[in-house]
C-alpha atoms as a PDB file:
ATOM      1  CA  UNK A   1      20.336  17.352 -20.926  1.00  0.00           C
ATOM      2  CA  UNK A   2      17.364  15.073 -20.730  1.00  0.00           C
ATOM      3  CA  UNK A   3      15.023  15.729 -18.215  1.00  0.00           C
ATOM      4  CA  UNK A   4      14.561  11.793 -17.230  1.00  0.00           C
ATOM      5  CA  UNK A   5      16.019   9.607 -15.152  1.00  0.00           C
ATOM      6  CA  UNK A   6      19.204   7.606 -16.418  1.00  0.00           C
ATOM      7  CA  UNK A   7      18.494   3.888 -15.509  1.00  0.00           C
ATOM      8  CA  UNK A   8      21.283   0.931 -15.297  1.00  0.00           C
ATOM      9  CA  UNK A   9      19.810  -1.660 -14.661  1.00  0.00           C
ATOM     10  CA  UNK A  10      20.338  -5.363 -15.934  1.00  0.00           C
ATOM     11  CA  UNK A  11      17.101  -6.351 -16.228  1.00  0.00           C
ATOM     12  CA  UNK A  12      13.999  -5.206 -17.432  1.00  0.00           C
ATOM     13  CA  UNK A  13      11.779  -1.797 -17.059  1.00  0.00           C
ATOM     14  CA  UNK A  14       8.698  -2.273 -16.002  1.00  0.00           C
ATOM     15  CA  UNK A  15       6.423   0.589 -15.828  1.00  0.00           C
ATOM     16  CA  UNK A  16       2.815   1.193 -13.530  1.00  0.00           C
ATOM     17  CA  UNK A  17       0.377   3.555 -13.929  1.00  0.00           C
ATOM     18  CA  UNK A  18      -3.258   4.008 -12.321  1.00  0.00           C
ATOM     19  CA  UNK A  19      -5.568   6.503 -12.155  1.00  0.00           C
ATOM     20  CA  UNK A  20      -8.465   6.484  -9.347  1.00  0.00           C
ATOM     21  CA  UNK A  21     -11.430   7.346 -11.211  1.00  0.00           C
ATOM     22  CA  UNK A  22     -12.595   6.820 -14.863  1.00  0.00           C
ATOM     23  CA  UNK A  23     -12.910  10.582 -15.273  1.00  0.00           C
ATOM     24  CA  UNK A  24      -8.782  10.853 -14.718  1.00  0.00           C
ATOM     25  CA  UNK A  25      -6.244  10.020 -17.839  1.00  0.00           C
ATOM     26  CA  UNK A  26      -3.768   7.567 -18.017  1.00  0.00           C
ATOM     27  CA  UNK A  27      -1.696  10.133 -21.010  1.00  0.00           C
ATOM     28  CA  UNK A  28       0.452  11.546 -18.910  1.00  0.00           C
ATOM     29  CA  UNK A  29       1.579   8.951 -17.041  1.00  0.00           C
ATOM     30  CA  UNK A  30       1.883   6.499 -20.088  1.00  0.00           C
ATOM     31  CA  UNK A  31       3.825   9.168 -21.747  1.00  0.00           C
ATOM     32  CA  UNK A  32       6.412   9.813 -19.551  1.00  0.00           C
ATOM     33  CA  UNK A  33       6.798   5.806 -19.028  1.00  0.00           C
ATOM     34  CA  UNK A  34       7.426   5.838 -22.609  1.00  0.00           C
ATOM     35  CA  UNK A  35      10.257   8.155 -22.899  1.00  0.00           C
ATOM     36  CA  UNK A  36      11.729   6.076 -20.523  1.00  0.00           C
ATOM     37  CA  UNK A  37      11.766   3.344 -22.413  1.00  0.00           C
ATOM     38  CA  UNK A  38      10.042   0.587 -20.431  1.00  0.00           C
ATOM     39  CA  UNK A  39       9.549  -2.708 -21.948  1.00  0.00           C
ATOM     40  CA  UNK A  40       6.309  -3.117 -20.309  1.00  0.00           C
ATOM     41  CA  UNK A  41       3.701  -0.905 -18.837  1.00  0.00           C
ATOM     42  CA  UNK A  42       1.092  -2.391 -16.354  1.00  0.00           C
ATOM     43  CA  UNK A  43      -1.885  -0.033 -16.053  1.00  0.00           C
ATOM     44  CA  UNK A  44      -5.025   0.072 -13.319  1.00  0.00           C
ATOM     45  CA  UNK A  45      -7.887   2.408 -14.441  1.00  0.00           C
ATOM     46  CA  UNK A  46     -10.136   3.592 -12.319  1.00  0.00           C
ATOM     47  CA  UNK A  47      -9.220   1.749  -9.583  1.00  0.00           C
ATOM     48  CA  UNK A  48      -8.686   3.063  -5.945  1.00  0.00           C
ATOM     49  CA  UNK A  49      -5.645   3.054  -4.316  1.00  0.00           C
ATOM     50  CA  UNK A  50      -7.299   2.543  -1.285  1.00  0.00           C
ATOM     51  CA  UNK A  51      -8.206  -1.223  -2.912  1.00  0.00           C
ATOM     52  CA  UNK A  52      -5.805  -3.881  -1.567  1.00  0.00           C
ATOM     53  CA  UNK A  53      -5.963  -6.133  -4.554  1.00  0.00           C
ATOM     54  CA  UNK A  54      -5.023  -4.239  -7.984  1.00  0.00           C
ATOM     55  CA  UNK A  55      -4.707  -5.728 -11.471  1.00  0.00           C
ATOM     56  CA  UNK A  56      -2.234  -4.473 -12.979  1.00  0.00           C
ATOM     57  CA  UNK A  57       0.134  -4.189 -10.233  1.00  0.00           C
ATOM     58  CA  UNK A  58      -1.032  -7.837  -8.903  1.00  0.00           C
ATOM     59  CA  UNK A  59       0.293  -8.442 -12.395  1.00  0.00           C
ATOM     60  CA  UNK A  60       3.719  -6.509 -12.327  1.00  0.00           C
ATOM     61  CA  UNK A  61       4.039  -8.108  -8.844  1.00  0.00           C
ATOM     62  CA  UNK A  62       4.479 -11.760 -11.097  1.00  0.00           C
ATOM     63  CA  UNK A  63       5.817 -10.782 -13.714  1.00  0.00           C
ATOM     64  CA  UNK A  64       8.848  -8.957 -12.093  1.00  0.00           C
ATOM     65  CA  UNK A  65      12.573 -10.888 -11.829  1.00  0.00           C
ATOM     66  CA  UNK A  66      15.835  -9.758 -10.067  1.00  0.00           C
ATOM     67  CA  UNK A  67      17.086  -7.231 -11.528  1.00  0.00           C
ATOM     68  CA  UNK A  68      14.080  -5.081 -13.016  1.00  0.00           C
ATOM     69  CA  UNK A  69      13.076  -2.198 -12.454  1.00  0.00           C
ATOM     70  CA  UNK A  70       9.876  -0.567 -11.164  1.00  0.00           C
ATOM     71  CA  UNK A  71       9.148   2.747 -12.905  1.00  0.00           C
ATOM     72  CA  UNK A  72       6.188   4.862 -11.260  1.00  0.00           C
ATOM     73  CA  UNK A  73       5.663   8.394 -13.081  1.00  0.00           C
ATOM     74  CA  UNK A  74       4.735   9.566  -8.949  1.00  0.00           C
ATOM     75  CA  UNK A  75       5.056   7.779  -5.758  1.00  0.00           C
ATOM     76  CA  UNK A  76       0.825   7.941  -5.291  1.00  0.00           C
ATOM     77  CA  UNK A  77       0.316   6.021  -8.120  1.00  0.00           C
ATOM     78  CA  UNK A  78       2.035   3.040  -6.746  1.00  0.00           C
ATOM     79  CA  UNK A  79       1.448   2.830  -2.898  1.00  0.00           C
ATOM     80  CA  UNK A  80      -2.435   3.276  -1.296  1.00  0.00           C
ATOM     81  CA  UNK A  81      -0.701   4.694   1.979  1.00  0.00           C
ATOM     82  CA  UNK A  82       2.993   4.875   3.696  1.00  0.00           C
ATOM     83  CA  UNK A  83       3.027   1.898   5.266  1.00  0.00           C
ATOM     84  CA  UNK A  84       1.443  -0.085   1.889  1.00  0.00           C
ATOM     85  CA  UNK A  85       4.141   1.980  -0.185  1.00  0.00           C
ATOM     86  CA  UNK A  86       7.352   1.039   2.622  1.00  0.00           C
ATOM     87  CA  UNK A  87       6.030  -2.398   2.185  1.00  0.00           C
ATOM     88  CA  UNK A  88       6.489  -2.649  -1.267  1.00  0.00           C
ATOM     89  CA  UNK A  89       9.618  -0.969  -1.673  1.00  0.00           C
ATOM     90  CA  UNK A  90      11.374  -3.171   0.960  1.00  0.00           C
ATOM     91  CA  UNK A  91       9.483  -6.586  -1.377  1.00  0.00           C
ATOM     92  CA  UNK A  92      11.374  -5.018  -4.049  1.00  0.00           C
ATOM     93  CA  UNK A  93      14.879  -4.886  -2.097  1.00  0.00           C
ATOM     94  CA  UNK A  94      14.343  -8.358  -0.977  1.00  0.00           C
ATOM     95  CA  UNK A  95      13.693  -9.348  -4.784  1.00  0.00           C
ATOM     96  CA  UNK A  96      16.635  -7.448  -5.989  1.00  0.00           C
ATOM     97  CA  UNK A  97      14.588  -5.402  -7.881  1.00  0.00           C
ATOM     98  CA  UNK A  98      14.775  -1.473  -8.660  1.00  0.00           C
ATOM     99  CA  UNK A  99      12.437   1.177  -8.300  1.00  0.00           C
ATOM    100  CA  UNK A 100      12.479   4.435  -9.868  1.00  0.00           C
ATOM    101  CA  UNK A 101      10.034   7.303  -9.321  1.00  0.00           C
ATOM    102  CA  UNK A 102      10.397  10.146 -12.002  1.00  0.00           C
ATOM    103  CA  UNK A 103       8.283  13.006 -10.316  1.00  0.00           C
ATOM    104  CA  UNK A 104       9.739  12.510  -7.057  1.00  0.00           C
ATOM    105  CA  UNK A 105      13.336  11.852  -8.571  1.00  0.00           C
ATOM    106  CA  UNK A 106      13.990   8.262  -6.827  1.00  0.00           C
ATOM    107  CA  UNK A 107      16.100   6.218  -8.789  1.00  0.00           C
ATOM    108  CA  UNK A 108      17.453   3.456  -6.594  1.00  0.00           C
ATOM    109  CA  UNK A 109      20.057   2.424  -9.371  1.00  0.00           C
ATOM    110  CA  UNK A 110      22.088   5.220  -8.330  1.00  0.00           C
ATOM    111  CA  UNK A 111      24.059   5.086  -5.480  1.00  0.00           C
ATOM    112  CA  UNK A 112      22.577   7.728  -3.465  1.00  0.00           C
ATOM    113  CA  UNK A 113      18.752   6.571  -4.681  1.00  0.00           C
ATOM    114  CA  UNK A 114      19.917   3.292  -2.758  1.00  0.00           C
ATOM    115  CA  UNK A 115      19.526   4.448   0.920  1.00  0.00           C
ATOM    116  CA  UNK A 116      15.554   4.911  -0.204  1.00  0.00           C
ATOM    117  CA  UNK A 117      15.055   1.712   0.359  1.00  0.00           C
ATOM    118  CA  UNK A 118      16.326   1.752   4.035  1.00  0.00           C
ATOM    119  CA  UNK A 119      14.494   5.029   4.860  1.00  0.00           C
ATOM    120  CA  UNK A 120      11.005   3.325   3.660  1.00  0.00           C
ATOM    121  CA  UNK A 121      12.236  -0.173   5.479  1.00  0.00           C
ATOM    122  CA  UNK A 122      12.271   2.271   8.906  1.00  0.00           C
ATOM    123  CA  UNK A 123       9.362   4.320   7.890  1.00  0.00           C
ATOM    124  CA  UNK A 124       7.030   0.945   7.726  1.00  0.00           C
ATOM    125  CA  UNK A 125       8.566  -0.648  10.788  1.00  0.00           C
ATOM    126  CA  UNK A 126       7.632   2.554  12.638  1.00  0.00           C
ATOM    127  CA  UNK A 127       4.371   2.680  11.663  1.00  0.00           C
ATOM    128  CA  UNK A 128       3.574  -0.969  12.230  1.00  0.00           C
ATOM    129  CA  UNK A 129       4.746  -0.111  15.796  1.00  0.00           C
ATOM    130  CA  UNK A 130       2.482   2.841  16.003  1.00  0.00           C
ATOM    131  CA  UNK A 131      -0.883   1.179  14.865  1.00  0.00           C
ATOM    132  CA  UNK A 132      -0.424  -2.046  17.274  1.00  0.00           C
ATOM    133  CA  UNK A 133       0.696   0.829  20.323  1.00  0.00           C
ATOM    134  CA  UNK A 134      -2.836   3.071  19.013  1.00  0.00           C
ATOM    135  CA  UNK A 135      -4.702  -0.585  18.964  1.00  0.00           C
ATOM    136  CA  UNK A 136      -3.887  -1.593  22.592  1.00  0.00           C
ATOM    137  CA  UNK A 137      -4.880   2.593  23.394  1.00  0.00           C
ATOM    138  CA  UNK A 138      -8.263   1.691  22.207  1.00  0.00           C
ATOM    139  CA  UNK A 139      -8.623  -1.569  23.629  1.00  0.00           C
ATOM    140  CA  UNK A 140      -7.547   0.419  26.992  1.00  0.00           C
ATOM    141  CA  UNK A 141     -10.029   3.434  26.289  1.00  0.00           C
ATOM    142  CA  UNK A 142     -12.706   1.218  25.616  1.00  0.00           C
ATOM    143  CA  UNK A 143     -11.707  -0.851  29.194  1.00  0.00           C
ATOM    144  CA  UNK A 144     -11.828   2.048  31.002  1.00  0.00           C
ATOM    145  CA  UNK A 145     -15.629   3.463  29.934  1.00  0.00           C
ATOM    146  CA  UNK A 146     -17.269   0.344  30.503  1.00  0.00           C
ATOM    147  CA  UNK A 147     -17.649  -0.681  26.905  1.00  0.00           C
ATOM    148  CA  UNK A 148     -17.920  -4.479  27.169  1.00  0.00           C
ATOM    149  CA  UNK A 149     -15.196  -6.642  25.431  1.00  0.00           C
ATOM    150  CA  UNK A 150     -17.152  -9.834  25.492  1.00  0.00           C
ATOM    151  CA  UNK A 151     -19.278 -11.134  22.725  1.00  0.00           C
ATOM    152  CA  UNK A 152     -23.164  -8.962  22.892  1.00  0.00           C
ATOM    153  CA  UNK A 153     -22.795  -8.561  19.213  1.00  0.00           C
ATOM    154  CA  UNK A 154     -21.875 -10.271  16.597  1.00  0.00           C
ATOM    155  CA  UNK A 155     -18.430  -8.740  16.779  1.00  0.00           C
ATOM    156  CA  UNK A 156     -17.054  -6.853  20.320  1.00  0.00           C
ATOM    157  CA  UNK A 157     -15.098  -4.246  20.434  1.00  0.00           C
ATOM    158  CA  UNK A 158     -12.176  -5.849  21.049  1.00  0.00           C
ATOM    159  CA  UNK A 159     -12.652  -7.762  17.873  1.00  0.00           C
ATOM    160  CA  UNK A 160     -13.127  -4.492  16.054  1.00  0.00           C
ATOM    161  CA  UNK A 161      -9.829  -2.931  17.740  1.00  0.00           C
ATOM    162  CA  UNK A 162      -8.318  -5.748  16.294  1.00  0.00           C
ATOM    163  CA  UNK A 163     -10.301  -5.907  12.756  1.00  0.00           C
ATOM    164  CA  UNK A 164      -8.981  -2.304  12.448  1.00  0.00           C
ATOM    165  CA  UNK A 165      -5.223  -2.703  13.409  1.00  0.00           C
ATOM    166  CA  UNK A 166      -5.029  -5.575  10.803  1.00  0.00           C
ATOM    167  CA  UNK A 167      -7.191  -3.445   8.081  1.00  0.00           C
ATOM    168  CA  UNK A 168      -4.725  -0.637   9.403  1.00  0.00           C
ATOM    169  CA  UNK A 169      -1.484  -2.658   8.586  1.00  0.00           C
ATOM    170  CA  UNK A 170      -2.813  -3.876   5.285  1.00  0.00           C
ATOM    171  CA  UNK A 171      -2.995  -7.704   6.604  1.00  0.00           C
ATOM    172  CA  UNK A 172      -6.604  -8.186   5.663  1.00  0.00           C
ATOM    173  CA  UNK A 173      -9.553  -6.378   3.979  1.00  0.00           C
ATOM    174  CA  UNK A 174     -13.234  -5.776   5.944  1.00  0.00           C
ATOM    175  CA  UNK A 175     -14.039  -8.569   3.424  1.00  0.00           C
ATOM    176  CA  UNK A 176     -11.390 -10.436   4.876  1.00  0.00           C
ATOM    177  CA  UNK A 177     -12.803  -9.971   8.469  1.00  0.00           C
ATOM    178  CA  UNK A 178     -16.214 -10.403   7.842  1.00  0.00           C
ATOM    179  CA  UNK A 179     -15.701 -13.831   5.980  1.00  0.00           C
ATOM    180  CA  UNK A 180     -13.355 -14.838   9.123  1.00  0.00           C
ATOM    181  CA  UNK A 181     -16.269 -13.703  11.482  1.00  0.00           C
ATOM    182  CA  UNK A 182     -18.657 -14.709   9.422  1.00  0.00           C
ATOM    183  CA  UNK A 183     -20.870 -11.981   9.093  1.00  0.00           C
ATOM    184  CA  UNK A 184     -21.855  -9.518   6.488  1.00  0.00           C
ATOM    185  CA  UNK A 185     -18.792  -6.334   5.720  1.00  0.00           C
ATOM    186  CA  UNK A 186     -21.627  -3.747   6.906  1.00  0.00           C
ATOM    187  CA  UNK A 187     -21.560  -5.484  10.269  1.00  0.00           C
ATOM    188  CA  UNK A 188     -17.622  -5.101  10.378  1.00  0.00           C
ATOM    189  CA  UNK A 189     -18.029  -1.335   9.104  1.00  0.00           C
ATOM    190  CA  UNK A 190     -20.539  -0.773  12.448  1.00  0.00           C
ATOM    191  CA  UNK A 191     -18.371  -2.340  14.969  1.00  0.00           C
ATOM    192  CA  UNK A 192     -15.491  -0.268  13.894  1.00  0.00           C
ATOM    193  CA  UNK A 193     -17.742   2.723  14.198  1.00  0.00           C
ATOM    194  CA  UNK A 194     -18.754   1.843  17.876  1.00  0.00           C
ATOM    195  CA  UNK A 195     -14.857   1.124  18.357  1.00  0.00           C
ATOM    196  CA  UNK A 196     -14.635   4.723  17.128  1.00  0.00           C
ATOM    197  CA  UNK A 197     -11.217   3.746  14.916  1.00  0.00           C
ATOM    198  CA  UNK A 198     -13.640   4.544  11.875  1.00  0.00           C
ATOM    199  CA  UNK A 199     -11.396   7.522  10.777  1.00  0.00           C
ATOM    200  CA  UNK A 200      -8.110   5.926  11.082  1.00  0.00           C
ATOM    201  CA  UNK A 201      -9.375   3.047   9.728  1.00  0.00           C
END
């Protein structure tokens, strides 16, 4: 009996593999993806997950059609956090595409592997709602010890409450909100230290 995952799927498989730091290997991972038989393999090496823009998966991301499938050897390689990974996975639905995930055992072109895609469609939707609900906590907190919300720096602390929830929800990068702001991504690191959202940031 083989030990990977039977995929029907009309279209193509398209594998992804990364690895965070150049002192990782890419072997196993492109192993597996080639016992599966994928017709492509898009690879990122030594490249955070943490970063919001990735080659190789800004390149699977084109190069995908209805009817693919996405074939991840684990779910960690893919997504840079839960809510990043939900969002994907719902793109995907709303493409019509597949996703498989052979460590994990997700195979979304199986019947059962199909309510995945609902489970991570909640799972983001509930964490969107719990960063904006954390956001206006801080903005509250920061009210209520005297912290001053207007402008004595070059960004307040209501603009880094609200730097952090979009940073949080993967809408922008500190590059993002420094070049809206206009200032240098150190200062946006510092005001989301005195905002003290640093570590969920």
């Amino acid at each position: 009996m083989s030990v990977w995952p039977q995929i029907d799927c009309s279209g193509r498989r398209l594998g992804y593999a990364r690895v965070s730091t150049k002192d990782q290997k890419l072997r196993m991972q492109r192993e597996a993806l080639k016992a599966i038989d994928c017709d492509m393999v898009f690879e990122d090496f030594g490249v955070s997950g943490s970063k919001s823009s990735r080659p190789g998966l800004d390149s699977l991301m084109k190069a995908l059609r209805p009817g693919d499938s996405v074939i991840v050897f684990k779910l960690d390689r893919l997504g840079r956090s839960v809510l990043h990974l939900s969002d994907l996975l719902v793109r995907f639905q709303d493409m019509g595409v597949h996703f498989v995930s052979v460590s994990e055992g997700i195979n979304t072109t199986t019947p059962g592997g199909k309510l995945v895609f609902h489970i991570f469609s909640a799972v983001a939707e509930f964490t969107r709602e719990i960063i904006v609900e954390n956001t206006h906590a801080g903005l509250d907190a920061a009210r209520a010890k005297g912290k001053t919300l207007g402008r004595p720096r070059k960004l307040s602390i209501e603009q880094a409450m609200i730097a952090h929830q979009m940073i949080a929800l993967g809408k922008l990068t500190a590059n993002d909100i420094a070049a809206r702001y206009d200032v240098h991504p150190r200062t946006v690191d510092r005001a989301l230290d005195r905002a003290d959202v640093r570590e969920a940031a």
